[in-house]
C-alpha atoms as a PDB file:
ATOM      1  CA  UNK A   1      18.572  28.892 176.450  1.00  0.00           C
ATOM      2  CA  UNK A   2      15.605  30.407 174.177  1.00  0.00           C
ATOM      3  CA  UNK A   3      15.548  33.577 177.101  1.00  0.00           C
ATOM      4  CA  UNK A   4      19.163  34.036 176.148  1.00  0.00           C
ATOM      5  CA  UNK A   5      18.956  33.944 172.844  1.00  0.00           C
ATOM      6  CA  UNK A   6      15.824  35.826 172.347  1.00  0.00           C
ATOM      7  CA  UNK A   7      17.504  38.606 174.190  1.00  0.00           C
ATOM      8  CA  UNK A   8      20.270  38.707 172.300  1.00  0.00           C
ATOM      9  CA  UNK A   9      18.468  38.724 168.989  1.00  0.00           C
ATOM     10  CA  UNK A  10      15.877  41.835 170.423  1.00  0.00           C
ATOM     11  CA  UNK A  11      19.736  43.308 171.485  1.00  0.00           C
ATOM     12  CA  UNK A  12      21.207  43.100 167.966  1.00  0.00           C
ATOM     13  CA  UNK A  13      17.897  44.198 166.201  1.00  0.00           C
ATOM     14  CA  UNK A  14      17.621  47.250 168.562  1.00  0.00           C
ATOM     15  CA  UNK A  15      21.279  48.248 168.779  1.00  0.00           C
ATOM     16  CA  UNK A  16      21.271  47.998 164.356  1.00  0.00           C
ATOM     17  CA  UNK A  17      18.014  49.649 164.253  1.00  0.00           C
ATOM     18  CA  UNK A  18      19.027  52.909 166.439  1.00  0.00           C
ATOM     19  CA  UNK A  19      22.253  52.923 166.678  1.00  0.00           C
ATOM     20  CA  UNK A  20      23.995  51.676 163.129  1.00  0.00           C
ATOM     21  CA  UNK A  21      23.252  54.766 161.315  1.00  0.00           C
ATOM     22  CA  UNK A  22      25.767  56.085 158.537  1.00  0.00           C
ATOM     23  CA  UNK A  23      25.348  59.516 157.206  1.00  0.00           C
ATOM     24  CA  UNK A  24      26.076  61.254 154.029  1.00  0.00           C
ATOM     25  CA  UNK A  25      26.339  64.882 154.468  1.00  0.00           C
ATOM     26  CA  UNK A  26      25.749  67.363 151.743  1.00  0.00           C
ATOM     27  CA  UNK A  27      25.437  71.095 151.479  1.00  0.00           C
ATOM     28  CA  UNK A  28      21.892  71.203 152.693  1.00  0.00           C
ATOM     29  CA  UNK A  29      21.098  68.203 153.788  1.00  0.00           C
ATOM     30  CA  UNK A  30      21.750  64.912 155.700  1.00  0.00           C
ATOM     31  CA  UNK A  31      20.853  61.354 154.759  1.00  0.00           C
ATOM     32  CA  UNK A  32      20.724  58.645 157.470  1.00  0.00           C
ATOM     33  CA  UNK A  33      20.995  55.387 156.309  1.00  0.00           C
ATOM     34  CA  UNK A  34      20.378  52.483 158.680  1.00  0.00           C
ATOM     35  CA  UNK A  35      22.061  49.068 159.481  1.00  0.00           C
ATOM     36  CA  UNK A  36      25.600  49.855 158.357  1.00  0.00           C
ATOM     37  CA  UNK A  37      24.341  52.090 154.953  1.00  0.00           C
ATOM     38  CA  UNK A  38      22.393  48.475 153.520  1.00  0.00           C
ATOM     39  CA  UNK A  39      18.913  50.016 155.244  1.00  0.00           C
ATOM     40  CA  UNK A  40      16.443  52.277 154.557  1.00  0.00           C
ATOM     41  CA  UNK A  41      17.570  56.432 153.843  1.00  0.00           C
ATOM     42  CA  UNK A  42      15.823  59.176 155.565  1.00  0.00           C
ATOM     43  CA  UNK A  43      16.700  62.764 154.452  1.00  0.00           C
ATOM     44  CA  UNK A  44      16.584  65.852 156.601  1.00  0.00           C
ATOM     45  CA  UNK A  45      17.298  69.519 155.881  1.00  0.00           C
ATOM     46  CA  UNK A  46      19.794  71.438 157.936  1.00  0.00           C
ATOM     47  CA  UNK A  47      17.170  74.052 158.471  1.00  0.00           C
ATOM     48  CA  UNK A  48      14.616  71.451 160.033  1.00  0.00           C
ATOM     49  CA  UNK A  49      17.109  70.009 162.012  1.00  0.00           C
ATOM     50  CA  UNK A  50      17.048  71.583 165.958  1.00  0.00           C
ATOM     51  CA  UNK A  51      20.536  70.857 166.330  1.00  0.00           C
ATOM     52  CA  UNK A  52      22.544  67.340 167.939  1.00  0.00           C
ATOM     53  CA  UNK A  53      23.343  66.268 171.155  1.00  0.00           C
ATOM     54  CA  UNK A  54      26.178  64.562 172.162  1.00  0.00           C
ATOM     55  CA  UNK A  55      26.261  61.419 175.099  1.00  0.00           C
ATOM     56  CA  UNK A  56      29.299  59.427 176.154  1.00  0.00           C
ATOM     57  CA  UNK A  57      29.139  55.946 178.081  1.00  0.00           C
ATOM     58  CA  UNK A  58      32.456  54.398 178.780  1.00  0.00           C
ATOM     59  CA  UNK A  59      34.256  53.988 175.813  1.00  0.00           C
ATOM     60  CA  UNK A  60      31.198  54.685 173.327  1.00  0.00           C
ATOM     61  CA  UNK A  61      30.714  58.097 172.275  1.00  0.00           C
ATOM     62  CA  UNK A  62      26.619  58.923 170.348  1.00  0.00           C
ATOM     63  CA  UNK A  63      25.816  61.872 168.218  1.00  0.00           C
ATOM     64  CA  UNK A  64      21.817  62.237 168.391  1.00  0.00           C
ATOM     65  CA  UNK A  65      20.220  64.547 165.642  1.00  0.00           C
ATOM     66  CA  UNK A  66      17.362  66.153 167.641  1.00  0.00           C
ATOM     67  CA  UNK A  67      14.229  67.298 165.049  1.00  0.00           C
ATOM     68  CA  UNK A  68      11.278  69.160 166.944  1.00  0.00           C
ATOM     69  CA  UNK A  69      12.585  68.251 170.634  1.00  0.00           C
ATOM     70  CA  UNK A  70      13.305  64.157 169.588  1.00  0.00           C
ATOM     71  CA  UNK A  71      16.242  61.991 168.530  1.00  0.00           C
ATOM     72  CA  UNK A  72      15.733  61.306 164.715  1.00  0.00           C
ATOM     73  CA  UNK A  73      19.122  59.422 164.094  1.00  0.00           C
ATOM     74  CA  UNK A  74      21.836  58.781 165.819  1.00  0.00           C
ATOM     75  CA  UNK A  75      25.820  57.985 164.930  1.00  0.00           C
ATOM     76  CA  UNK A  76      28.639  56.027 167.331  1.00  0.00           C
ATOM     77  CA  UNK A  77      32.324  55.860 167.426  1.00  0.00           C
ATOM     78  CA  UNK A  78      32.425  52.379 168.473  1.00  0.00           C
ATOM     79  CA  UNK A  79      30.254  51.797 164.583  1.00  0.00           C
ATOM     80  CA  UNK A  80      31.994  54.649 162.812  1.00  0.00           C
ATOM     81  CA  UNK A  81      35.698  54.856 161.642  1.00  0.00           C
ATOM     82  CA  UNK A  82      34.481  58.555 160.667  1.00  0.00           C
ATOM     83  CA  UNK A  83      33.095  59.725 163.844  1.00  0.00           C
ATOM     84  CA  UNK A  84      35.103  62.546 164.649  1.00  0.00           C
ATOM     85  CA  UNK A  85      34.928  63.787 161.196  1.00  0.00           C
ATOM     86  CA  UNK A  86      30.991  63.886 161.039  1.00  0.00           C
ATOM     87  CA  UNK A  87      30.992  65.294 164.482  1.00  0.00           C
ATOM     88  CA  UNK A  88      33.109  68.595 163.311  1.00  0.00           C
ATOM     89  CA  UNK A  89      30.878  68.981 159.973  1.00  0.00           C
ATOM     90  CA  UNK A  90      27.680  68.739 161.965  1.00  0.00           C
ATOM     91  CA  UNK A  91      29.476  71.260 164.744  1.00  0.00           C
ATOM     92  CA  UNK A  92      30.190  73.659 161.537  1.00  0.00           C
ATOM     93  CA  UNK A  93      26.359  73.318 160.125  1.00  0.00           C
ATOM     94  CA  UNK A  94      24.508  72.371 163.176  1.00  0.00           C
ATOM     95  CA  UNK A  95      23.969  73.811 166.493  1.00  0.00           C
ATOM     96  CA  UNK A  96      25.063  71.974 169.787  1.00  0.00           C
ATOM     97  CA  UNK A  97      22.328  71.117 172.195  1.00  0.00           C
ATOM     98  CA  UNK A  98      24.839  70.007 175.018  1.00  0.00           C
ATOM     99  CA  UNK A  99      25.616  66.667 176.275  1.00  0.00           C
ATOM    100  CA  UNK A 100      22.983  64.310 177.420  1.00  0.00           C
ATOM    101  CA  UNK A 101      23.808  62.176 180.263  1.00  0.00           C
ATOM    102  CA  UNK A 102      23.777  58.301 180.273  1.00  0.00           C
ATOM    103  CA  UNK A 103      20.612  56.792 181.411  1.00  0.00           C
ATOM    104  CA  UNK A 104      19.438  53.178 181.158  1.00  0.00           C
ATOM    105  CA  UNK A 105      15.545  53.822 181.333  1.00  0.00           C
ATOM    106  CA  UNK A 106      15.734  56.471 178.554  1.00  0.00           C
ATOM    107  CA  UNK A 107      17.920  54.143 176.647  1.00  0.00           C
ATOM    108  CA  UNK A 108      15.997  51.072 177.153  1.00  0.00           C
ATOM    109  CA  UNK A 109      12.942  53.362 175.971  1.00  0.00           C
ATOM    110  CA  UNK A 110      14.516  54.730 172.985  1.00  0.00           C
ATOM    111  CA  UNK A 111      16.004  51.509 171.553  1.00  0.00           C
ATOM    112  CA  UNK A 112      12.728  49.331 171.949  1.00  0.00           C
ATOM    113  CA  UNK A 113      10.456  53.224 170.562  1.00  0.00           C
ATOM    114  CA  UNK A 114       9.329  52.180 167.197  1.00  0.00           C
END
């Protein structure tokens, strides 16, 4: 019982942390706020910004901001109502990197990555 719901809890913690981002696009910038908007803000210029990456498993559709070669944020349909709005204005200002394909080591890496 405490395996299961210690698992769960490192799940919902993880999934918040990496994956509940909400951004506020500007002219020259982006903002990333984590866990729903209620989180901390990071800001990052267009021009520092390599581009974003796009990665689809099942139903679930990410947008990864990629700054020097890593994932910096990170946006999902399934969180988003706005997903395929943000994903046009970051094709107009951004450049596409390609689609990443769905792995579970490089996930399970990335969401536990401090």
């Amino acid at each position: 019982m405490f395996g299961l719901f210690f698992f769960c809890l490192l799940f919902l913690l993880t999934e918040f942390r990496k994956r509940a981002d909400v951004f506020i696009l500007s002219k020259n910038q982006i903002e990333k706020r984590s866990f729903f908007g209620i989180g901390y803000a990071q800001h990052f210029d267009l021009k520092e910004l390599d581009g974003f990456t796009e990665m689809e498993n099942y139903s679930k559709k990410y947008i990864h901001l990629i700054k020097n070669g890593k994932r910096v944020a990170c946006c999902c349909n399934f969180h988003m109502r706005n997903y395929d709005e943000v994903k046009k204005a970051l094709g107009d200002n951004l450049v596409f990197l390609g689609e990443e394909h769905y792995s579970i080591k490089a996930e399970a890496v990335y969401l536990l990555k401090l």
